[in-house]
Each structure stands twice: as structure tokens, then as C-alpha cells.
C-alpha atoms as a PDB file:
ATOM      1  CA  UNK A   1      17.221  12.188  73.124  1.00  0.00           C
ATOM      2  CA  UNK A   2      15.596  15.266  72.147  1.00  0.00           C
ATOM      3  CA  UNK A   3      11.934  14.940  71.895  1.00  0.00           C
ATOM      4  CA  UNK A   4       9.638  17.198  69.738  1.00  0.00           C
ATOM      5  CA  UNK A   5       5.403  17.650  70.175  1.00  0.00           C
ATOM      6  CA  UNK A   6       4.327  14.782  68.319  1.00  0.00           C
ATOM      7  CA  UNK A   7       7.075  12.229  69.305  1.00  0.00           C
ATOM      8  CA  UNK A   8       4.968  10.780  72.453  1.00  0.00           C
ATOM      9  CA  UNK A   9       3.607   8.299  69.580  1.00  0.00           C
ATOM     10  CA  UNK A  10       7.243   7.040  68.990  1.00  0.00           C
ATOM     11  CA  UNK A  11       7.717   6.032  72.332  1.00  0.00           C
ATOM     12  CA  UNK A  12       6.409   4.067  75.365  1.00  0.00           C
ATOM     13  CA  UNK A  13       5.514   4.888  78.550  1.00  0.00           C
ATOM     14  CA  UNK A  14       8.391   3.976  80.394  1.00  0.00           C
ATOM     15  CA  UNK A  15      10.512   6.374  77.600  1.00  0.00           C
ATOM     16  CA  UNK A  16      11.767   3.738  75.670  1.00  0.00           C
ATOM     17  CA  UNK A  17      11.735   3.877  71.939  1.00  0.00           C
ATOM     18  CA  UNK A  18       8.867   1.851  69.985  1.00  0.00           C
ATOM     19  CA  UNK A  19      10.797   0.376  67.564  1.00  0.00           C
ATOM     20  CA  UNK A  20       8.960   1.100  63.430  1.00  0.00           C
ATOM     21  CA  UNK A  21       7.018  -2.173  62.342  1.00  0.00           C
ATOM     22  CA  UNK A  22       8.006  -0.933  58.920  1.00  0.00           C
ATOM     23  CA  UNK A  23      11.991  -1.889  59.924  1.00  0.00           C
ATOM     24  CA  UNK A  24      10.829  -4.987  61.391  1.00  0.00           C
ATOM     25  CA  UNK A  25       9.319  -5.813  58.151  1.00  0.00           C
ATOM     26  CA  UNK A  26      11.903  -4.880  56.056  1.00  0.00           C
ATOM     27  CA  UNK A  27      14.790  -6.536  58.010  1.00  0.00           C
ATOM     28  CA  UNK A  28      12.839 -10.177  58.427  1.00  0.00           C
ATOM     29  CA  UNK A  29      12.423  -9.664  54.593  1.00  0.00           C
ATOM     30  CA  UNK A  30      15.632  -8.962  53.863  1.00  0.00           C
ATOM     31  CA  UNK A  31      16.474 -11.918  56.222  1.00  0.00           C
ATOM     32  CA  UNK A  32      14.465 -14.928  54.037  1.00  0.00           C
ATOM     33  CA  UNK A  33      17.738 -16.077  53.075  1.00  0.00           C
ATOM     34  CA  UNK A  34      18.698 -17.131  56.735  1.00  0.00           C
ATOM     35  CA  UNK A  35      15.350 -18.404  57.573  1.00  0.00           C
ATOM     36  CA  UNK A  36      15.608 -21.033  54.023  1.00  0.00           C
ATOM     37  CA  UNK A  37      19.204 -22.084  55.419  1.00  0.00           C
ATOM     38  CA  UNK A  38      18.022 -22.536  59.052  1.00  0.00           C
ATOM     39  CA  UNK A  39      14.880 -24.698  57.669  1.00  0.00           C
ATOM     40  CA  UNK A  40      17.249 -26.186  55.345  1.00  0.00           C
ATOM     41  CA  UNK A  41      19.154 -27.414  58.573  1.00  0.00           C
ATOM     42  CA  UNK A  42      16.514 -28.980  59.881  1.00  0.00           C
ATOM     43  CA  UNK A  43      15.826 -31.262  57.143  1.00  0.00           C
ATOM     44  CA  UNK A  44      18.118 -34.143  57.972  1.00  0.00           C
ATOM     45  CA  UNK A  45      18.158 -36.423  54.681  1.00  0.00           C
ATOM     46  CA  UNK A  46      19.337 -33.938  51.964  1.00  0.00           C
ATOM     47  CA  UNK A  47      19.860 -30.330  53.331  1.00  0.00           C
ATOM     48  CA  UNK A  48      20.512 -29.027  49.564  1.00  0.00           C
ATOM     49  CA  UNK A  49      16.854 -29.891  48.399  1.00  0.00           C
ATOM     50  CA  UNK A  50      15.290 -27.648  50.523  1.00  0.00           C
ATOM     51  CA  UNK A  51      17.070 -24.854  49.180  1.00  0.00           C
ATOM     52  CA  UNK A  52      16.893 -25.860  45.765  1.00  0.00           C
ATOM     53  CA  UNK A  53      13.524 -25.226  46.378  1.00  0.00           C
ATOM     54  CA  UNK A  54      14.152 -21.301  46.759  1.00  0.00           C
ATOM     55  CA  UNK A  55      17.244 -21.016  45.409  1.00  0.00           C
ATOM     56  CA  UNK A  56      18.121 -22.039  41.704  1.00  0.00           C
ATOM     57  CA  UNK A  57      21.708 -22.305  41.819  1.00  0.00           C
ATOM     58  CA  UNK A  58      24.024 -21.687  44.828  1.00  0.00           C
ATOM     59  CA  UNK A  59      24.939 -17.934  43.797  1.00  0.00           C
ATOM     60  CA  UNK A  60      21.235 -17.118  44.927  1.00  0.00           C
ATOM     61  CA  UNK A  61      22.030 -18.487  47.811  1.00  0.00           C
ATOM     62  CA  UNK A  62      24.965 -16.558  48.653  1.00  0.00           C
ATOM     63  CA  UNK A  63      22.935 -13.492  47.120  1.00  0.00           C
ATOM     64  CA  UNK A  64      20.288 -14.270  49.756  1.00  0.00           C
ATOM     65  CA  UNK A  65      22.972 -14.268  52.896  1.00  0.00           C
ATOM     66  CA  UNK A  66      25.069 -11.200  51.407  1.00  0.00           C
ATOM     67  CA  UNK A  67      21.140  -9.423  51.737  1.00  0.00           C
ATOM     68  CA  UNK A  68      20.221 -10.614  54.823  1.00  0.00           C
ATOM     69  CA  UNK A  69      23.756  -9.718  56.823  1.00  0.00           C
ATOM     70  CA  UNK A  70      23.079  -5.923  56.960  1.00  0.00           C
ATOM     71  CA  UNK A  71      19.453  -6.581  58.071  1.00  0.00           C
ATOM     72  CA  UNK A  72      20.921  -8.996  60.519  1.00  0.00           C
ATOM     73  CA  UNK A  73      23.461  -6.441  61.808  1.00  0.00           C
ATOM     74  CA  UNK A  74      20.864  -3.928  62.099  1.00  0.00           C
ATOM     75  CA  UNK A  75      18.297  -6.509  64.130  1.00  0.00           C
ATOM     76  CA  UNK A  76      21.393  -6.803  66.931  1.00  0.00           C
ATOM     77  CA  UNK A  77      21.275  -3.064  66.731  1.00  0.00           C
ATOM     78  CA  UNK A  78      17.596  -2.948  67.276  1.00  0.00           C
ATOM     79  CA  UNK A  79      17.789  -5.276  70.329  1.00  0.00           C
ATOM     80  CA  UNK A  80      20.876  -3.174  71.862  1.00  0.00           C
ATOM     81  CA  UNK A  81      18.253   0.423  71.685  1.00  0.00           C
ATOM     82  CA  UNK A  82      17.239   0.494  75.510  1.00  0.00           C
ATOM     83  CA  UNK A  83      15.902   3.862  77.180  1.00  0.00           C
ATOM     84  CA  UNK A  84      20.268   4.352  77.613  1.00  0.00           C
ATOM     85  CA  UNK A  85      21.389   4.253  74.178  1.00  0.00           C
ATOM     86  CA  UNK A  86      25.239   3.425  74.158  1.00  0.00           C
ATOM     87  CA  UNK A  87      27.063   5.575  72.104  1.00  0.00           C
ATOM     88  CA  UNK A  88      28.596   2.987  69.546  1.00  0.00           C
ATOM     89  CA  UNK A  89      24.618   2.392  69.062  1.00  0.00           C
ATOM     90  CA  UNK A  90      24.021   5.518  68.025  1.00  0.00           C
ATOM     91  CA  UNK A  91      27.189   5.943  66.173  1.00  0.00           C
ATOM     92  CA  UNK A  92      26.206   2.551  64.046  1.00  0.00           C
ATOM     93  CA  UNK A  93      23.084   3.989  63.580  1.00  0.00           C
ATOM     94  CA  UNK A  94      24.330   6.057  60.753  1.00  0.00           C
ATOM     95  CA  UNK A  95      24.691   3.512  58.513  1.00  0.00           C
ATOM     96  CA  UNK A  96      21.630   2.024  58.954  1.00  0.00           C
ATOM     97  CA  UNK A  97      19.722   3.761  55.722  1.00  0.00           C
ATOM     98  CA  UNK A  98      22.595   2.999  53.577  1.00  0.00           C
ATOM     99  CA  UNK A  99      22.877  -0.545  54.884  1.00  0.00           C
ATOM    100  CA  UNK A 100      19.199  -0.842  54.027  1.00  0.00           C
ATOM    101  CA  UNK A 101      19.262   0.915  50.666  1.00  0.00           C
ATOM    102  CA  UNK A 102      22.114  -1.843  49.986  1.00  0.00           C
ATOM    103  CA  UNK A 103      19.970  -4.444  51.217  1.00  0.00           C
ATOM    104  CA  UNK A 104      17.529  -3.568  48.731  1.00  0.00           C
ATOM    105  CA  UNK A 105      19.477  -3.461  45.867  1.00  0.00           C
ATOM    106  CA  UNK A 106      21.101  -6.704  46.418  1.00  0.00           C
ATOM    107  CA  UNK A 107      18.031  -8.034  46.736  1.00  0.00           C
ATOM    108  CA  UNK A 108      16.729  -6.732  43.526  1.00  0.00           C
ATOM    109  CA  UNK A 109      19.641  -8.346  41.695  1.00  0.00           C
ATOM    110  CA  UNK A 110      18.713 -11.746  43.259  1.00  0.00           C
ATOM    111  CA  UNK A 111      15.079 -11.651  42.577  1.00  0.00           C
ATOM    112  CA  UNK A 112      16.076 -10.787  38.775  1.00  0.00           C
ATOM    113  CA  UNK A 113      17.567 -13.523  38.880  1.00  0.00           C
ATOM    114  CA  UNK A 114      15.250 -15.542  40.631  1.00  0.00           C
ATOM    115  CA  UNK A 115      12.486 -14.301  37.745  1.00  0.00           C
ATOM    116  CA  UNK A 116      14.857 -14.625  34.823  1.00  0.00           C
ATOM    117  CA  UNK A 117      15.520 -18.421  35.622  1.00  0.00           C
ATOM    118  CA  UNK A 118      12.062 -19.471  35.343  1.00  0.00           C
ATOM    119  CA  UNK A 119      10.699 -16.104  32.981  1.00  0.00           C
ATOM    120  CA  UNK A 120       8.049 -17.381  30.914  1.00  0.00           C
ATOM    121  CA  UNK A 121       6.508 -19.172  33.735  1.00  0.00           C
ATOM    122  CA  UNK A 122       4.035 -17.467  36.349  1.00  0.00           C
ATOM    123  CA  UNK A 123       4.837 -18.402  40.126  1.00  0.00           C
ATOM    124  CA  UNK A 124       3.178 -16.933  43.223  1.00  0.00           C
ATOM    125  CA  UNK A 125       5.785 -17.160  45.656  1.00  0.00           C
ATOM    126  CA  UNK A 126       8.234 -14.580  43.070  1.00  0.00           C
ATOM    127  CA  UNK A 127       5.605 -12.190  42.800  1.00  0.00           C
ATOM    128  CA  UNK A 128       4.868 -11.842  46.377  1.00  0.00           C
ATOM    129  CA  UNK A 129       8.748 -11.718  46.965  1.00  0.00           C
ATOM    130  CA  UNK A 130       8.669  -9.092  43.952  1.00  0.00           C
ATOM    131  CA  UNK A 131       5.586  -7.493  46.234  1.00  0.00           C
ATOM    132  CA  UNK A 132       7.549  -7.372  49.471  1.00  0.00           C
ATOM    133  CA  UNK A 133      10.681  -5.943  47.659  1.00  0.00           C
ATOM    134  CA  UNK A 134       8.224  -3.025  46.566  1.00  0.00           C
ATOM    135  CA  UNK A 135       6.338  -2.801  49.970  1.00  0.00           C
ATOM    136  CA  UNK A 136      10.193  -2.197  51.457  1.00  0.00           C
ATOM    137  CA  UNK A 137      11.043   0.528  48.791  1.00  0.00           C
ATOM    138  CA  UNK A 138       8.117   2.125  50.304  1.00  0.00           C
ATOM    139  CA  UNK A 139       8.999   1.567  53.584  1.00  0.00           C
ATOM    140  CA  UNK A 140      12.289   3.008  53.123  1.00  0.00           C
ATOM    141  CA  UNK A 141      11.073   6.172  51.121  1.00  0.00           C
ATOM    142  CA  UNK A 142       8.213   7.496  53.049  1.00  0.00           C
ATOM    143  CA  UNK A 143       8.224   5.843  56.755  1.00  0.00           C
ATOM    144  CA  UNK A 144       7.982   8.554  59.163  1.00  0.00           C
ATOM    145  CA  UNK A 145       8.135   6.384  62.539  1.00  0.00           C
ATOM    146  CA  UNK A 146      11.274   4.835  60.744  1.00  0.00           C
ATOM    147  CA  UNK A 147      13.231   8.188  59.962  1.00  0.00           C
ATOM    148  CA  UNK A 148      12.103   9.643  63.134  1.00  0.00           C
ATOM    149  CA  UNK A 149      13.358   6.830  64.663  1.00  0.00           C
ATOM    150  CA  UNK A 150      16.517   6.808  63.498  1.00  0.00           C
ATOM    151  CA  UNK A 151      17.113  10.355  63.890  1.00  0.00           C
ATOM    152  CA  UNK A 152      16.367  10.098  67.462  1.00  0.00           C
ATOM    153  CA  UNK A 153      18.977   7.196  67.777  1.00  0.00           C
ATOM    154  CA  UNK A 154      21.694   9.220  65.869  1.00  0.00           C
ATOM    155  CA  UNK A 155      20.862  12.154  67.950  1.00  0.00           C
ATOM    156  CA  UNK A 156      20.926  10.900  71.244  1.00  0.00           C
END
């Protein structure tokens, strides 16, 4: 890991990496669709109502998991960057921005559909989903903890 003046903020004191808050954020929102199904497990009489709930029909649903898999991939990455980072880790780590980017755009397509179910009507909980999927195009674009983050993965 090659360190530059200014990367002391990106990492601790025992020289492991800090890992971006923005990722965090994105990947637990990208996730929502796992957390509904894990809930929905919990809820012994009817496990469907729960997610009828979130989801409208059961293609949002499968949306929801095809979103969250990347960002789940990419937390078990996260978890495997120690101050040694093995070289399949930083191999993978390549295909974290594009795994993201499709994340995203996934996730776009399910909360059109989400809003197009129910358009005329006003809800709070789809426009601070439609809020988080703006405050992760953010992220994405103009994080500089999380691209000099992963550039110090891929370049370890």
C-alpha cells in the first residue's frame, strides 16, 4: 500500500484502512431488500404481508435481492480488508465501482416501479428511498475517502 501526504486521514493508527462511511451507507441501502426479507422471517403468521408492505408485487422483491447481492458481496469484501490485504481482495476490488454503479441502476428501476404503482399518491417512505438513491449517486460521484480507498485496495 502506497501511501501519499494526506492519506494518514484514511487510515488508523495501527495502519489499517478506515473503511468510507459513504460505502457503508450505500451498501446497507442497497441492502433494504435483505433486511424486509429477514424481518419478513420473523413474522411467524403470514411472512408475505410484511413484504407486501414494501414490495407491491413479487418482481420488486426479486428487484430488491438482485440490488442488494453486489452490495452484499462487496460488505464480505469490506470485512476481509485487514492491514494484509490478500491478493484475491484486491483483485475483487476492481469491480467494486461497477458493481455499485449496477447497484444503483437496478435500484432505480425498482423504485420506478415502486412510484409508478402508487403515482398519484404522495408517500414518505418512497421519497426518502428516492432521497437515499440520490444521496448514493453522490456518494458514488464525488467521495474522495471512497475512491481513495479503493485505489489503495487495488493498489496494494
Amino acid at each position: 500500500m502506497q501511501l501519499q501526504p494526506g492519506d494518514e486521514r484514511y487510515v488508523t493508527l495501527d495502519g489499517a484502512l478506515k473503511t468510507p462511511l459513504s460505502l457503508l451507507f450505500v451498501v446497507l441501502f442497497f441492502m433494504r431488500g435483505y433486511v424486509a426479507w429477514i424481518i419478513s422471517l420473523t413474522f411467524v403468521e403470514d411472512r408475505t404481508r410484511l413484504l407486501k408492505f414494501f414490495y407491491t408485487n413479487t418482481e420488486q422483491f426479486g428487484l430488491a435481492l438482485l440490488v442488494g447481492a453486489p452490495a452484499l458481496f462487496i460488505l464480505i469484501l469490506v470485512t476481509q480488508v485487514k492491514t494484509e490485504i490478500a491478493p484475491w481482495v484486491s483483485s475483487s476490488f476492481r469491480l467494486v465501482p461497477l458493481l455499485l454503479w449496477f447497484s444503483w441502476i437496478v435500484d432505480g428501476v425498482l423504485l420506478l416501479s415502486l412510484i409508478s404503482n402508487l403515482w398519484p399518491t404522495f408517500s414518505l417512505v418512497k421519497a426518502i428511498l428516492l432521497f437515499g438513491w440520490f444521496m448514493a449517486a453522490w456518494m458514488l460521484l464525488f467521495s474522495r475517502h471512497l475512491k481513495r480507498f479503493n485505489a489503495l485496495i487495488v493498489n496494494s
